[in-house]
Protein backbone atom coordinates (compact mmCIF):
# COMPACT_ATOMS: atom_id res chain seq x y z
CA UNK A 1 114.34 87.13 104.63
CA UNK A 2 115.38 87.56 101.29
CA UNK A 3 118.97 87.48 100.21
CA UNK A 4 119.95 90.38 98.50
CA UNK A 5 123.95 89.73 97.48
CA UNK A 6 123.63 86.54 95.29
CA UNK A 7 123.75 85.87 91.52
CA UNK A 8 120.40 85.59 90.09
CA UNK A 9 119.09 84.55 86.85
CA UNK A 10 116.83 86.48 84.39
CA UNK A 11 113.94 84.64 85.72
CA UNK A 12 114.87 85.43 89.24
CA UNK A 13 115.78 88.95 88.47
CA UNK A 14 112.19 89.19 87.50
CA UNK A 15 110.45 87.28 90.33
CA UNK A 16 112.20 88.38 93.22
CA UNK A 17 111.13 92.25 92.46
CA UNK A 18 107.83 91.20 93.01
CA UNK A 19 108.75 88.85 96.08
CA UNK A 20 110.63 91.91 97.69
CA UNK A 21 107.00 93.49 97.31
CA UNK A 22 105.43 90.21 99.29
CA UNK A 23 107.50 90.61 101.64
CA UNK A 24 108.10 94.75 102.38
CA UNK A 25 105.65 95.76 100.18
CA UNK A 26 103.37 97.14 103.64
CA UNK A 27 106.34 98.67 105.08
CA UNK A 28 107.73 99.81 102.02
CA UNK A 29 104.88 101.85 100.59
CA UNK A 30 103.85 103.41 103.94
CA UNK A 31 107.19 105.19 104.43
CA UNK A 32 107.04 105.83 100.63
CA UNK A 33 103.57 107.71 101.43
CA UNK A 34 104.63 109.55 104.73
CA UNK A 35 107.70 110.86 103.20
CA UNK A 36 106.67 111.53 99.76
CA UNK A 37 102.84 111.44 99.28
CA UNK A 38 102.19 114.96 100.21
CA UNK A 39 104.50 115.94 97.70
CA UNK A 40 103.42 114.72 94.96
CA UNK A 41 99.69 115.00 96.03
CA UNK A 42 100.66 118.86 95.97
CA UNK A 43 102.40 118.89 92.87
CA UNK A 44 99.89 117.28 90.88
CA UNK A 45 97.52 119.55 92.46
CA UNK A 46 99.18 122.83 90.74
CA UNK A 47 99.15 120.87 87.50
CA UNK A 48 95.35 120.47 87.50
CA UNK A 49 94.37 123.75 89.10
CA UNK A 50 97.47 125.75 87.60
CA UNK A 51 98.06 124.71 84.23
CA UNK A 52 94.32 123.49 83.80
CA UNK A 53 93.13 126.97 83.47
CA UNK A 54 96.77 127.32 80.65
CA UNK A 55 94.97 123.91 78.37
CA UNK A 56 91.25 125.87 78.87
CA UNK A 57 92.88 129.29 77.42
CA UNK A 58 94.76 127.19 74.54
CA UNK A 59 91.49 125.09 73.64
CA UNK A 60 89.12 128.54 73.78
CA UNK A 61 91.67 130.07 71.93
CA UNK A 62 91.43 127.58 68.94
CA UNK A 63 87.98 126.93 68.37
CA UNK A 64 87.58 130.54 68.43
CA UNK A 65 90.14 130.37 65.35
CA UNK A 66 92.33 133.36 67.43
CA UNK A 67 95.96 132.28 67.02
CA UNK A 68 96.60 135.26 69.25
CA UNK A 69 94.40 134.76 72.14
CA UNK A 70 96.93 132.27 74.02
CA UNK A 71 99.78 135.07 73.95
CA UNK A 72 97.80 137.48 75.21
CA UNK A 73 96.56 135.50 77.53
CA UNK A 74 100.34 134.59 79.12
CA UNK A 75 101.31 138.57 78.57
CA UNK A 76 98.02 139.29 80.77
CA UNK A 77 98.73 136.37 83.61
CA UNK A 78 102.86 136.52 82.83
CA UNK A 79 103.20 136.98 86.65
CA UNK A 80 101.16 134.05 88.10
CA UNK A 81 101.87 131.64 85.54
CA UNK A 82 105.82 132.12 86.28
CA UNK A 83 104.98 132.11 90.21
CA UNK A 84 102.92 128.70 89.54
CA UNK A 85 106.29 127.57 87.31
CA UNK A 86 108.83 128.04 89.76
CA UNK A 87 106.85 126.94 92.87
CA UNK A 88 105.69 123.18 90.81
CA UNK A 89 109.32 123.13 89.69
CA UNK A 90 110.68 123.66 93.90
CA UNK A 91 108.24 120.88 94.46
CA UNK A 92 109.38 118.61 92.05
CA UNK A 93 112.53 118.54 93.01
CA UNK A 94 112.03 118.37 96.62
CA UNK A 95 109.83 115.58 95.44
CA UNK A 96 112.58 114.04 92.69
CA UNK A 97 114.78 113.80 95.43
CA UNK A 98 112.50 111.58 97.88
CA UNK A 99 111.27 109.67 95.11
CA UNK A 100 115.07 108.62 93.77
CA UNK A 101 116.96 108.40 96.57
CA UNK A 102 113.55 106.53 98.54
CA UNK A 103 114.19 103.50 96.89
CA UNK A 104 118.06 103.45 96.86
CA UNK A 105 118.57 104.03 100.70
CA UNK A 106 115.48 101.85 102.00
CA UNK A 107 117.00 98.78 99.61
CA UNK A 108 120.43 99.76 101.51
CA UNK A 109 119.48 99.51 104.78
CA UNK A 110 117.88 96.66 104.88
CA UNK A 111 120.33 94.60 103.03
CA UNK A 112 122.61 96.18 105.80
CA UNK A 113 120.68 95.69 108.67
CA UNK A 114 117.97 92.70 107.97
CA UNK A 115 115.56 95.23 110.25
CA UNK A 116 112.32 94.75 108.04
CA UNK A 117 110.88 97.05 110.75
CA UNK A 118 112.24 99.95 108.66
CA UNK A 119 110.84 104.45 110.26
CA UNK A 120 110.39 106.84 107.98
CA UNK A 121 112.38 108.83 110.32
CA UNK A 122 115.12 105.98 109.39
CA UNK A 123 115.30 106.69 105.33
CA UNK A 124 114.43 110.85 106.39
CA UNK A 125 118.21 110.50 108.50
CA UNK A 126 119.30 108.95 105.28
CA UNK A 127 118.16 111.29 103.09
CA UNK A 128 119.45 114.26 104.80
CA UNK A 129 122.40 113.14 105.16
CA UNK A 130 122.77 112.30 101.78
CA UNK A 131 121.67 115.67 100.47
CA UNK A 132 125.10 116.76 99.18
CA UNK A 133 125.75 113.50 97.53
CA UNK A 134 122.69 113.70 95.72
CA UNK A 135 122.98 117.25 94.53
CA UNK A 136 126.10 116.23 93.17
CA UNK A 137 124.78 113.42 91.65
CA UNK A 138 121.79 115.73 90.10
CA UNK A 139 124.34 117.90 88.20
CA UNK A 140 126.27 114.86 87.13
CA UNK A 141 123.10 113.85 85.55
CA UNK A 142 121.99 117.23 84.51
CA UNK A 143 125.51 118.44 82.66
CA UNK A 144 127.46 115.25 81.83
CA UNK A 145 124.93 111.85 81.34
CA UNK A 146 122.00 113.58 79.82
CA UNK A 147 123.79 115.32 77.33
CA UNK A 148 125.27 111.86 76.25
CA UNK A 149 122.17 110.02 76.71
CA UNK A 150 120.90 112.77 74.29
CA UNK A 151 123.57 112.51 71.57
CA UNK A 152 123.04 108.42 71.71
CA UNK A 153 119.47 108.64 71.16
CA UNK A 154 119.56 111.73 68.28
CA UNK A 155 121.83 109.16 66.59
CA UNK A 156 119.79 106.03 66.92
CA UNK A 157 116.43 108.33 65.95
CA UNK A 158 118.30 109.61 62.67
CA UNK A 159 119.14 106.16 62.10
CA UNK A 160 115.21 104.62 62.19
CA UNK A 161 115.12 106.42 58.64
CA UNK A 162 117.81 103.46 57.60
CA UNK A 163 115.93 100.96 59.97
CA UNK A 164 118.29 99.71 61.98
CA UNK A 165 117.55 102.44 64.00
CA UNK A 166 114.64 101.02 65.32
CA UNK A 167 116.32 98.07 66.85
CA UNK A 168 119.33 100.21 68.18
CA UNK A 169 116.03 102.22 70.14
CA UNK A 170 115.10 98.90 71.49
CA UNK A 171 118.45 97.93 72.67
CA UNK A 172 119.54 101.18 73.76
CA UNK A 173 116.91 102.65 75.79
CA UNK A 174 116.69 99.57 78.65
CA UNK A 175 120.35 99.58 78.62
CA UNK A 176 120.60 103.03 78.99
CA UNK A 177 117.83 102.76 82.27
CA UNK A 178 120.50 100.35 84.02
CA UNK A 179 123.36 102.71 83.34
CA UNK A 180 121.74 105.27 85.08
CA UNK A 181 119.93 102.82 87.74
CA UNK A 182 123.57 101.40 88.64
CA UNK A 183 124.80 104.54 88.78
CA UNK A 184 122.13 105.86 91.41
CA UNK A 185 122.62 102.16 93.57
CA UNK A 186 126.47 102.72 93.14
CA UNK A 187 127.00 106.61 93.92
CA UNK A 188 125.28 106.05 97.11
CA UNK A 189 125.93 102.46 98.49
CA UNK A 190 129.90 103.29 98.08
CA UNK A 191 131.99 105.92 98.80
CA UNK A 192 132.77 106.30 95.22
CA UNK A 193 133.14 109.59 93.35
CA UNK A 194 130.58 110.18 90.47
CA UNK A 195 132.86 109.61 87.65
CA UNK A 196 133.89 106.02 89.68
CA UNK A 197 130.65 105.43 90.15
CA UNK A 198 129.51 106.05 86.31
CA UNK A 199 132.48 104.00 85.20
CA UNK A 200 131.08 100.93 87.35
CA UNK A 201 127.73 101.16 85.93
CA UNK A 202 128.90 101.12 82.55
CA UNK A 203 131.23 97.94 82.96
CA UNK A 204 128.99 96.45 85.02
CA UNK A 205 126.28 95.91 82.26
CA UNK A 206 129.11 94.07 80.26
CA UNK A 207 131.13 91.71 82.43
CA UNK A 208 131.27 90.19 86.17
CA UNK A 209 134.29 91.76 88.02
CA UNK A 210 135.53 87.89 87.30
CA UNK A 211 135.71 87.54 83.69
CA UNK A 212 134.76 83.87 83.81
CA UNK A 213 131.34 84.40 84.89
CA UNK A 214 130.06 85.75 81.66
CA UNK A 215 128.47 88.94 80.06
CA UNK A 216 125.20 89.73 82.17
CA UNK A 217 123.81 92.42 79.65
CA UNK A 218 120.68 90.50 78.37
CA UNK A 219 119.54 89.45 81.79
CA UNK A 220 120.04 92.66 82.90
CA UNK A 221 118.35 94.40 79.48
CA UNK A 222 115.34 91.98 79.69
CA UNK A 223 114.96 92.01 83.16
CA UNK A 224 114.21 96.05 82.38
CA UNK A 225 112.33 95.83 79.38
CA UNK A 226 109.92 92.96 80.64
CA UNK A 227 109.40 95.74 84.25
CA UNK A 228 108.60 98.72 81.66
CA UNK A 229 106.58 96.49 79.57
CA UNK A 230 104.03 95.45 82.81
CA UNK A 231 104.42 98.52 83.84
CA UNK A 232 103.33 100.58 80.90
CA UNK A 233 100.22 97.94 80.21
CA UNK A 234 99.19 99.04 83.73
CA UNK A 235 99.86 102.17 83.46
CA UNK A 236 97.58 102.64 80.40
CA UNK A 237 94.47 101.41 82.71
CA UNK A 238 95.26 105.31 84.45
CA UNK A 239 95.62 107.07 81.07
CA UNK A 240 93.17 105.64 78.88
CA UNK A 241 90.22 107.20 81.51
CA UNK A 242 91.59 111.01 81.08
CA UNK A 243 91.86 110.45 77.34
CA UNK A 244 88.77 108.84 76.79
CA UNK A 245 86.89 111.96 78.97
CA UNK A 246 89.20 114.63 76.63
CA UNK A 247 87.79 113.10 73.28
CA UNK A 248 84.28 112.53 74.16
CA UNK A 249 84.63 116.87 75.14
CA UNK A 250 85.96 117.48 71.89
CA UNK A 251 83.39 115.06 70.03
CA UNK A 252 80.79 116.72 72.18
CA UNK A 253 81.84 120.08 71.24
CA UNK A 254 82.23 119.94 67.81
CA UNK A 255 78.63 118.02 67.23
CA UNK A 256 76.82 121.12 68.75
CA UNK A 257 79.10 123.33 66.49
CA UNK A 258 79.43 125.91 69.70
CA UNK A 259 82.72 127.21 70.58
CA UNK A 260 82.42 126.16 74.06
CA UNK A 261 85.92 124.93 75.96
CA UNK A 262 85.70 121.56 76.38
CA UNK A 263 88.04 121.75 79.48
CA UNK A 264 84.52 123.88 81.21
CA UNK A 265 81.99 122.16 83.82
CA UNK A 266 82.47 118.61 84.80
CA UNK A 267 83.84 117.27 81.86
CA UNK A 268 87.45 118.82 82.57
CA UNK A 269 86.88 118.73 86.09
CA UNK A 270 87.03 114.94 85.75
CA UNK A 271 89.92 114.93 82.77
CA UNK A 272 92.35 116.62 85.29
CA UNK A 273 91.43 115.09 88.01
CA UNK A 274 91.79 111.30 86.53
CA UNK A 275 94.91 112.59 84.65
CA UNK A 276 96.40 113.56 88.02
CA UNK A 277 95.52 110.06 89.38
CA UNK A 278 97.18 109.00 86.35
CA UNK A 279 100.26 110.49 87.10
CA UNK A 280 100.26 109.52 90.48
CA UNK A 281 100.13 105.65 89.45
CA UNK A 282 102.79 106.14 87.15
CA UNK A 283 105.27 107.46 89.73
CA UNK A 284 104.41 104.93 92.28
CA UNK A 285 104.86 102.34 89.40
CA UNK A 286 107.93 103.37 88.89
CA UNK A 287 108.95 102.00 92.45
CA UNK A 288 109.08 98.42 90.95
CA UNK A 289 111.61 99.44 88.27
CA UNK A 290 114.05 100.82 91.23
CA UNK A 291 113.91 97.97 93.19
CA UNK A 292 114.52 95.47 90.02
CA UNK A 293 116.95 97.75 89.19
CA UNK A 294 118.77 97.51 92.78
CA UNK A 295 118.37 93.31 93.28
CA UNK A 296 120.78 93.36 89.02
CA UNK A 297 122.98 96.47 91.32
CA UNK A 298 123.16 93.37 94.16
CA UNK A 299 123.72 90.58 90.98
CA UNK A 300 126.63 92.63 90.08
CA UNK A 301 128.89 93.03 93.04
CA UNK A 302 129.92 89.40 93.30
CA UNK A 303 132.80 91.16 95.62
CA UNK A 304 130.22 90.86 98.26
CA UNK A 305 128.32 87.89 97.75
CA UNK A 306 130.59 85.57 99.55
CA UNK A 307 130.58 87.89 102.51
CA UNK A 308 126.69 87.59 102.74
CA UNK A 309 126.40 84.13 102.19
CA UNK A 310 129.66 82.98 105.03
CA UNK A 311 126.72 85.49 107.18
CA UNK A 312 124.05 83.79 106.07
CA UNK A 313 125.69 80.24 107.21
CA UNK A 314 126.91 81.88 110.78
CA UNK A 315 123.16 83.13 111.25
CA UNK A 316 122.02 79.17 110.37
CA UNK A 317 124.73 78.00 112.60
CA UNK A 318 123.44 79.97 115.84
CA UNK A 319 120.06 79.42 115.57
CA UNK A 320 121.07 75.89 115.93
């Protein structure tokens, strides 16, 4: 079984998310499916069905050269489309919740238990009783980090005019990812307040809790970026499909110099319905940055590393 609490290397950082996969990767993605599947099949069914018809409207509207005909199309439909709104918007979150706290609490258990046998009724227990944690953590995010994440990135944008921007982007945005992924590992594998838990993420990207150990920033920041970077070359085998379909209506529809939607018949049919797949793939991607994110969480809390390993040696020491 893998060894969660240990120093790794950027290398190892890297490897070992995809050897957790090897190893859980059955029982991982089958409780990931009964708890949130149905979710997210759902929501991404009220994008295609619900806002489908919205992207028809805006498209008919345009080609028909009526820069009106999409507001009176909301004033006529004001009611469903703000029914459709707040029910995708329930679902997400319902949804947000499984999909954060999934990876956080399975990663915790079975670092704490060594049960690979992990229920879905297990990380369900977890999550519910959780819920209050999380909430908490939600409007943390919502009122205090974003609005900071916010102000760091409007700065770095403005400064892409002067160039150095650009690199700040490139340096910020991973090491913004871990802030927040520490945070999320922290805030619910400790008792820690939010505020405790935020300040640990932040010093944790910086230095060891032992100062002689080094800074483990640019493991951590390339461990992130090289995840994304797979990640989005994947993900662009999902989005490429929908986008190729959306042109080839547009190209279509413009050769035969009709105003005809291109979103009509099969052709959108198909756009929404590989756009939804698309979507899909790209939150179940996203899986792999959690748990890389959790094994640097692990990397950082050398306070428990010798614990595991003096466990590790008493577990040799009785199977002998």
């Amino acid at each position: 079984m893998m060894q969660f609490y240990k120093k790794r290397d950027f290398g190892t950082l890297v490897s070992d998310t995809f050897t957790f996969f090897k190893e859980n990767g059955k029982n991982y993605f089958k409780n990931y499916i009964l708890l949130n599947g149905l979710l997210l099949i759902v929501m991404v069914a009220i994008f295609v069905f619900g806002y489908g018809e919205i992207f028809g409207q805006i498209f008919q509207g345009n080609t028909g050269g009526q820069s009106y005909y999409f507001e009176t199309y909301f004033q006529e439909n004001q009611a469903m489309l703000i029914l459709v709104s707040v029910v995708t918007f329930i679902i997400f979150m319902i949804a947000m919740i499984i999909n954060y706290s999934y990876p956080v609490l399975y990663m915790k258990r079975l670092s704490e238990t060594g049960n690979k046998n992990i229920k879905a009724d297990d990380i369900l227990t977890d999550i519910k009783s959780n819920v209050g944690r999380f909430l908490i953590f939600f409007l943390g995010m919502i009122f205090i980090v974003m609005p900071l994440a916010m102000l760091v990135f409007g700065v770095t944008y403005v400064l892409i005019f002067i160039l150095i921007g650009l690199f700040l982007m490139i340096l910020v945005m991973p090491a913004l990812i871990n802030v927040i992924n520490f945070l999320l590992f922290d805030y619910f594998h400790t008792k820690k307040g939010f505020f405790e838990s935020l300040s640990y993420a932040l010093r944790s990207q910086f230095s060891y809790s032992n100062a002689n150990e080094g800074s483990p920033f640019w493991k951590y920041w390339g461990s992130t970026a090289v995840i994304y970077l797979i990640i989005q070359v994947v993900s662009t085998v999902f989005t490429m499909i929908p986008m190729i379909i959306l042109f080839t209506g547009i190209y279509s529809v413009e050769n035969s110099g009709t105003k005809e939607n291109p979103f009509d018949g099969t052709m959108g049919i198909l756009f929404f319905v590989f756009y939804g797949i698309a979507i899909l793939a790209s939150l179940i991607l996203m899986n792999i940055v959690y748990i890389n994110a959790g094994l640097m969480y692990y990397d950082s809390r050398t306070d428990l590393h010798q614990k595991e390993n003096i466990s590790e040696i008493e577990s040799i020491g009785n199977a002998l």
